[in-house]
PDB file of N, CA and C in Angstrom:
ATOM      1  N   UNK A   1     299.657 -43.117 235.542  1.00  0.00           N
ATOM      2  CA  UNK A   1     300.672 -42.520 236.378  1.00  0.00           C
ATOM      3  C   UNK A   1     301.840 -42.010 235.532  1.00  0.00           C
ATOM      4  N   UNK A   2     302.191 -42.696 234.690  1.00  0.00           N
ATOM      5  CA  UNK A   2     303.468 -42.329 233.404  1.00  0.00           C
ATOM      6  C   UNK A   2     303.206 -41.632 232.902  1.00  0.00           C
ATOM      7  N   UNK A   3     301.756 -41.309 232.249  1.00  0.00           N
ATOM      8  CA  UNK A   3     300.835 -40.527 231.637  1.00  0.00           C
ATOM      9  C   UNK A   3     301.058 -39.269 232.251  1.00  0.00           C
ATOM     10  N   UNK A   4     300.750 -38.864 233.132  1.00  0.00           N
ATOM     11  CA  UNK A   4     300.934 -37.888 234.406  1.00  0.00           C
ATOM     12  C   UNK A   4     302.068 -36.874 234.648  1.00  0.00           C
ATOM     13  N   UNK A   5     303.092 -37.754 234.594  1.00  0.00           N
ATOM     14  CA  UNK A   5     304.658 -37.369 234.668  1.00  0.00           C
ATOM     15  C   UNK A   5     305.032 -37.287 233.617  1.00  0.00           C
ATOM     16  N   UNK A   6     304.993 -37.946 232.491  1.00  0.00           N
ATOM     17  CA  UNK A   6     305.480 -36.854 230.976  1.00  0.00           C
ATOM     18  C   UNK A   6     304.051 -35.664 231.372  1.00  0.00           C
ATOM     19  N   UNK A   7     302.849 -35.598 231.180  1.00  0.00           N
ATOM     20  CA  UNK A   7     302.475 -34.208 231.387  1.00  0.00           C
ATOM     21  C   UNK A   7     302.954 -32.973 231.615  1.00  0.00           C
ATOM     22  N   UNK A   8     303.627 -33.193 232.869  1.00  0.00           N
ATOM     23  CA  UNK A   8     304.120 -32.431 234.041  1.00  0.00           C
ATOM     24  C   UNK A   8     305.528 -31.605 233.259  1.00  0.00           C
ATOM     25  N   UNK A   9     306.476 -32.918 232.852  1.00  0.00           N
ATOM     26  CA  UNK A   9     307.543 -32.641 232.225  1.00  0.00           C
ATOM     27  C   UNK A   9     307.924 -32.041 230.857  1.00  0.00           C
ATOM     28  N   UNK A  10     306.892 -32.961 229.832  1.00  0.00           N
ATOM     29  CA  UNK A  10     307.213 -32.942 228.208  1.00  0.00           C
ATOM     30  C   UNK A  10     305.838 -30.954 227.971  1.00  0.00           C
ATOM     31  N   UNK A  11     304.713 -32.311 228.143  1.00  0.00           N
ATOM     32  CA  UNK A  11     303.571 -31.189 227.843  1.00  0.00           C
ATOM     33  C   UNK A  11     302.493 -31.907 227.169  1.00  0.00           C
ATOM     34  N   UNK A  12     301.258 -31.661 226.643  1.00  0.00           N
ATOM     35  CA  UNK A  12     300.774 -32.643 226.144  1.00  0.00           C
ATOM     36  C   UNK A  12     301.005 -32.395 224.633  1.00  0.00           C
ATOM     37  N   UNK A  13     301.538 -31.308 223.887  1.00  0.00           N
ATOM     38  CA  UNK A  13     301.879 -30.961 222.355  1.00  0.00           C
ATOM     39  C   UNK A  13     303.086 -31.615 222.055  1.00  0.00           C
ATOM     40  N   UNK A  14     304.107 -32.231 223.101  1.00  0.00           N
ATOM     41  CA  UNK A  14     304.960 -32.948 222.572  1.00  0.00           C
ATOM     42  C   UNK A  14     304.757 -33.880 222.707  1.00  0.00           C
ATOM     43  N   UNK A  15     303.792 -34.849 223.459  1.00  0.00           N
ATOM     44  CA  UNK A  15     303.522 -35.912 223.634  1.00  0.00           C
ATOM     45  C   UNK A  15     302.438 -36.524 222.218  1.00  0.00           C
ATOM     46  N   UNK A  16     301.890 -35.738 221.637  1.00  0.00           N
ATOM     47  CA  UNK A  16     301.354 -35.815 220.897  1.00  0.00           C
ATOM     48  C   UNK A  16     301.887 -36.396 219.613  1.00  0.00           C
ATOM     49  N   UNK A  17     303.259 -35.325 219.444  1.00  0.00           N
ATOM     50  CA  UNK A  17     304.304 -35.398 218.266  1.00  0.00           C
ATOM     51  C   UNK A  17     304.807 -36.448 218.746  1.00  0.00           C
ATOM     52  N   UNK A  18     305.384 -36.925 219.293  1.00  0.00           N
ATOM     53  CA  UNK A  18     305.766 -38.212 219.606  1.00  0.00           C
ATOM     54  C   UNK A  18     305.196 -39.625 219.344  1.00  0.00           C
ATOM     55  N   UNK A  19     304.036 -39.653 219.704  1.00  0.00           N
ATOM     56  CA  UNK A  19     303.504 -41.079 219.658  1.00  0.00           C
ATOM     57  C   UNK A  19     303.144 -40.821 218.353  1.00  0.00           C
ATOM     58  N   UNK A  20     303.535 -39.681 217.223  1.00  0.00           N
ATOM     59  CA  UNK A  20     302.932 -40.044 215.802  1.00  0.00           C
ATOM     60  C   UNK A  20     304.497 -40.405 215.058  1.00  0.00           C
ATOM     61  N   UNK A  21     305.664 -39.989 216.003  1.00  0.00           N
ATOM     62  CA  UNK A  21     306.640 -40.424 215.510  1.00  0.00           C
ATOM     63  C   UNK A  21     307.545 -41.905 215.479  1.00  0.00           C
ATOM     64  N   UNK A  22     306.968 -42.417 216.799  1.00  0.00           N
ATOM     65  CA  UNK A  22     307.073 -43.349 217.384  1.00  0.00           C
ATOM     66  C   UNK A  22     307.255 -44.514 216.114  1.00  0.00           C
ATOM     67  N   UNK A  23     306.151 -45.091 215.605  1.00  0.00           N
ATOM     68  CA  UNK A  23     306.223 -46.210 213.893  1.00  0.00           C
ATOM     69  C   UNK A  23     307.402 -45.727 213.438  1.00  0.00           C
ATOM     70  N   UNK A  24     307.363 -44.601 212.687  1.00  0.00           N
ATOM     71  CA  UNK A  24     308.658 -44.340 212.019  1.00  0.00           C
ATOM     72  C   UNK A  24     309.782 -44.602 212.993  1.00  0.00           C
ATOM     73  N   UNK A  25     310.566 -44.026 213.872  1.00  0.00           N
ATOM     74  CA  UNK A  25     311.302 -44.660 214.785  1.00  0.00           C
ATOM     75  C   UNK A  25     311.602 -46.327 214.768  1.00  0.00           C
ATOM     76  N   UNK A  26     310.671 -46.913 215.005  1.00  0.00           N
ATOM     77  CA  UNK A  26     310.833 -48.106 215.207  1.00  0.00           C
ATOM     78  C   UNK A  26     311.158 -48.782 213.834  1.00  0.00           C
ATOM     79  N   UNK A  27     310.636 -48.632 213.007  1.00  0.00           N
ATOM     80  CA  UNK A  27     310.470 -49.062 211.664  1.00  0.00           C
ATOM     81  C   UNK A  27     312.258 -48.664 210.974  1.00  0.00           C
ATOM     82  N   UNK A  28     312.540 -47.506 211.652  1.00  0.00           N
ATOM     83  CA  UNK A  28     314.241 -47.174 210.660  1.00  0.00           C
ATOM     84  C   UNK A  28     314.895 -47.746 211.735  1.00  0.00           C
ATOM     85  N   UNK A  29     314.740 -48.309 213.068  1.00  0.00           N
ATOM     86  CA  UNK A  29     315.539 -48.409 213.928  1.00  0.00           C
ATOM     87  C   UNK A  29     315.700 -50.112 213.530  1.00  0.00           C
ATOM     88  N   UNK A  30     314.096 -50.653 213.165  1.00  0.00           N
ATOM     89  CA  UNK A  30     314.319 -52.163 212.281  1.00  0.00           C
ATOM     90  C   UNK A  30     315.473 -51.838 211.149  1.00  0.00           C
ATOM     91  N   UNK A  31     315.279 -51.329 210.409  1.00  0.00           N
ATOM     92  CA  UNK A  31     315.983 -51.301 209.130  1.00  0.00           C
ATOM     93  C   UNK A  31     317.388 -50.827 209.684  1.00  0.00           C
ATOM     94  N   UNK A  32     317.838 -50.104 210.422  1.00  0.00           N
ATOM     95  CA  UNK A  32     319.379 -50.111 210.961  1.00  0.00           C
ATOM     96  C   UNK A  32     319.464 -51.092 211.521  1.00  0.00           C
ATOM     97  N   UNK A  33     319.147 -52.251 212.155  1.00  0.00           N
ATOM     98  CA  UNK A  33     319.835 -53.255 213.234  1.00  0.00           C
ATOM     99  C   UNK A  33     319.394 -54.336 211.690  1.00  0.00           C
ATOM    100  N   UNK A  34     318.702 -54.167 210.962  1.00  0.00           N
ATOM    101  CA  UNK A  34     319.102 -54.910 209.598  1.00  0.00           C
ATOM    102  C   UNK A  34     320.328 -54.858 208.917  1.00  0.00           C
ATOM    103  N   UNK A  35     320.746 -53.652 208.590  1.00  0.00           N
ATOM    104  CA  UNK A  35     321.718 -52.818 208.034  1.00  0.00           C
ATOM    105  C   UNK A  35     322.885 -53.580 208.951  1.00  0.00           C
ATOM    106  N   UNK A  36     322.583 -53.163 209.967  1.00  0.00           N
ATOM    107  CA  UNK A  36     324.071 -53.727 210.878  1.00  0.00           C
ATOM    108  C   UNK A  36     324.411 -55.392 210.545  1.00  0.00           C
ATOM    109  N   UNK A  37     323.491 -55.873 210.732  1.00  0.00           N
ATOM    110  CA  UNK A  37     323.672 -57.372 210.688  1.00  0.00           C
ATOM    111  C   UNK A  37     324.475 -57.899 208.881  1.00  0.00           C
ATOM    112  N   UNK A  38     323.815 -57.243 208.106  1.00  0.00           N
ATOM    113  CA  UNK A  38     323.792 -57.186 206.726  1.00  0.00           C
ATOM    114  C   UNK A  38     325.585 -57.119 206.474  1.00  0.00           C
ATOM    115  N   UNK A  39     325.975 -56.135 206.911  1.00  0.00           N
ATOM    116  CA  UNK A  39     327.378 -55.359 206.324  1.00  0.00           C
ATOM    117  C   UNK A  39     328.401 -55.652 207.556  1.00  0.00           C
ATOM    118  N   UNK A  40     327.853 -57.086 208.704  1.00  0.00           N
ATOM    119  CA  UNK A  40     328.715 -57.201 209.657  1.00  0.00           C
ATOM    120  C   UNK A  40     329.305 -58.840 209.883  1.00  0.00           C
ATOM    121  N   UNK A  41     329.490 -59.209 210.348  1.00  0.00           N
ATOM    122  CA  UNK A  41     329.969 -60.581 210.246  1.00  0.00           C
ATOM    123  C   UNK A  41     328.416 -61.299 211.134  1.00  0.00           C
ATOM    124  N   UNK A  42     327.755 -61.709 209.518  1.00  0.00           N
ATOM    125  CA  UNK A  42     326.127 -62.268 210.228  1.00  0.00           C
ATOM    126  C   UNK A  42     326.186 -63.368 210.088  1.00  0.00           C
ATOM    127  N   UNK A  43     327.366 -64.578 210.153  1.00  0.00           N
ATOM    128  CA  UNK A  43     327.234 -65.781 210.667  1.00  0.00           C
ATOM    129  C   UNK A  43     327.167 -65.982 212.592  1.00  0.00           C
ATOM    130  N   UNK A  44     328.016 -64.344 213.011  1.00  0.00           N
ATOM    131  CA  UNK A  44     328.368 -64.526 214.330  1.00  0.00           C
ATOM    132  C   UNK A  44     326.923 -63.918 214.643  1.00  0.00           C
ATOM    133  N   UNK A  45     326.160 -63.293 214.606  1.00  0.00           N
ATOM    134  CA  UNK A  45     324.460 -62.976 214.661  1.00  0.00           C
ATOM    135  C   UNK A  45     323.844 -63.962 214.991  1.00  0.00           C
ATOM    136  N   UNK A  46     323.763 -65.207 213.410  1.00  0.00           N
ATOM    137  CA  UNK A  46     323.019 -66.432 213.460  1.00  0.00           C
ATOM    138  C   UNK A  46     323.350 -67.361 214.322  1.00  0.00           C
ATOM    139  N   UNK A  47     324.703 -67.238 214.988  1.00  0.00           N
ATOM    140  CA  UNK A  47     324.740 -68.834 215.595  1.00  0.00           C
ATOM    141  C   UNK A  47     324.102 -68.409 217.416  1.00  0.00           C
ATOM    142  N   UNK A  48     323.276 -67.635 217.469  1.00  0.00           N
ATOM    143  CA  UNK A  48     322.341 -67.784 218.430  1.00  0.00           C
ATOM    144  C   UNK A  48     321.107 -68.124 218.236  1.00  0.00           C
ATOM    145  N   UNK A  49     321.006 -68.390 217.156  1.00  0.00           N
ATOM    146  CA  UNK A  49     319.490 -68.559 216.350  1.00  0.00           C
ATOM    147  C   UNK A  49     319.804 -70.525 216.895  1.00  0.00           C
ATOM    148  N   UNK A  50     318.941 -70.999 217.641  1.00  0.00           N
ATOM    149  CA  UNK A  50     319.152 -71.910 217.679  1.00  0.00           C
ATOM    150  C   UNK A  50     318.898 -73.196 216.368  1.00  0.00           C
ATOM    151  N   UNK A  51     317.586 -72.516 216.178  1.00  0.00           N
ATOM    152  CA  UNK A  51     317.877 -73.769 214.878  1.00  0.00           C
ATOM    153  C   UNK A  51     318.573 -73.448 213.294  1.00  0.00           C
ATOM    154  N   UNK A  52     319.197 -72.234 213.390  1.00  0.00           N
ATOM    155  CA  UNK A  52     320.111 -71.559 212.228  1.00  0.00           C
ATOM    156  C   UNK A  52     321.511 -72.318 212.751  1.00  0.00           C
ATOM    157  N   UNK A  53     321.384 -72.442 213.866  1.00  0.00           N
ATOM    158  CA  UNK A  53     323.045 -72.421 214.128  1.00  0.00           C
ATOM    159  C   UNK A  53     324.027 -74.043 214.114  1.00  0.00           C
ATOM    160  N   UNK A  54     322.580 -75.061 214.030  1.00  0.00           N
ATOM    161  CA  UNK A  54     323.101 -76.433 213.172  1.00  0.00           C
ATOM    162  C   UNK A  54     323.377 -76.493 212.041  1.00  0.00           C
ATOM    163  N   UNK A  55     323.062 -75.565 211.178  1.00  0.00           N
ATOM    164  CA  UNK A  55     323.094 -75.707 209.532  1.00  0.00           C
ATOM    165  C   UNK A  55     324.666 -75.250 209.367  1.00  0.00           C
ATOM    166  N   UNK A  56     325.511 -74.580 210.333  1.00  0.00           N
ATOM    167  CA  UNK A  56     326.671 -73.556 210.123  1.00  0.00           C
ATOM    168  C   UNK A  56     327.839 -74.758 210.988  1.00  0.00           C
ATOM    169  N   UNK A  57     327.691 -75.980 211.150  1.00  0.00           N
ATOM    170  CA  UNK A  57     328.410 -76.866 212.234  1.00  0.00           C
ATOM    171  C   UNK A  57     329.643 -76.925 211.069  1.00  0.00           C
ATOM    172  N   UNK A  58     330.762 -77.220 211.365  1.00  0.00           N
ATOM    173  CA  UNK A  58     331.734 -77.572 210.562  1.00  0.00           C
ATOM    174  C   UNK A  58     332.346 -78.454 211.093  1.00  0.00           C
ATOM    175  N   UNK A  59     332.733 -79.684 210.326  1.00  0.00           N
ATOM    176  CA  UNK A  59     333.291 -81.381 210.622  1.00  0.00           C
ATOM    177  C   UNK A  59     334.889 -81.153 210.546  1.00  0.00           C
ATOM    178  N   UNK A  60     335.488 -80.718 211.827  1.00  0.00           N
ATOM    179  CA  UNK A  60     337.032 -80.649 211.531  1.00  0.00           C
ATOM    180  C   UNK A  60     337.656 -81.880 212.071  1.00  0.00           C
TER     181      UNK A  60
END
């Protein structure tokens, strides 16, 4: 049915280009939300990591 309706809309020559672009996409979109975490304050990232976020406890 989804199949159908991009048809209708995209075409099937862009649908084509797409699902070969799709890996790449995902793959730089990994490596940016890496990037982000990397160059951002990634203790506040980890302390949802549940078992990362005992190692970061501080005894005040």
């Amino acid at each position: 049915m989804v199949q159908k309706i991009l048809n209708k809309l995209v075409g099937l020559k862009y649908i084509s280009i797409l699902r070969t672009w799709v890996p790449n996409m995902a793959a730089w979109g990994t490596v940016g939300g890496v990037a982000v975490i990397h160059f951002t304050d990634w203790r506040l990232v980890l302390d949802y990591v549940p078992y990362i976020k005992g190692k970061f406890t501080t005894d005040e």
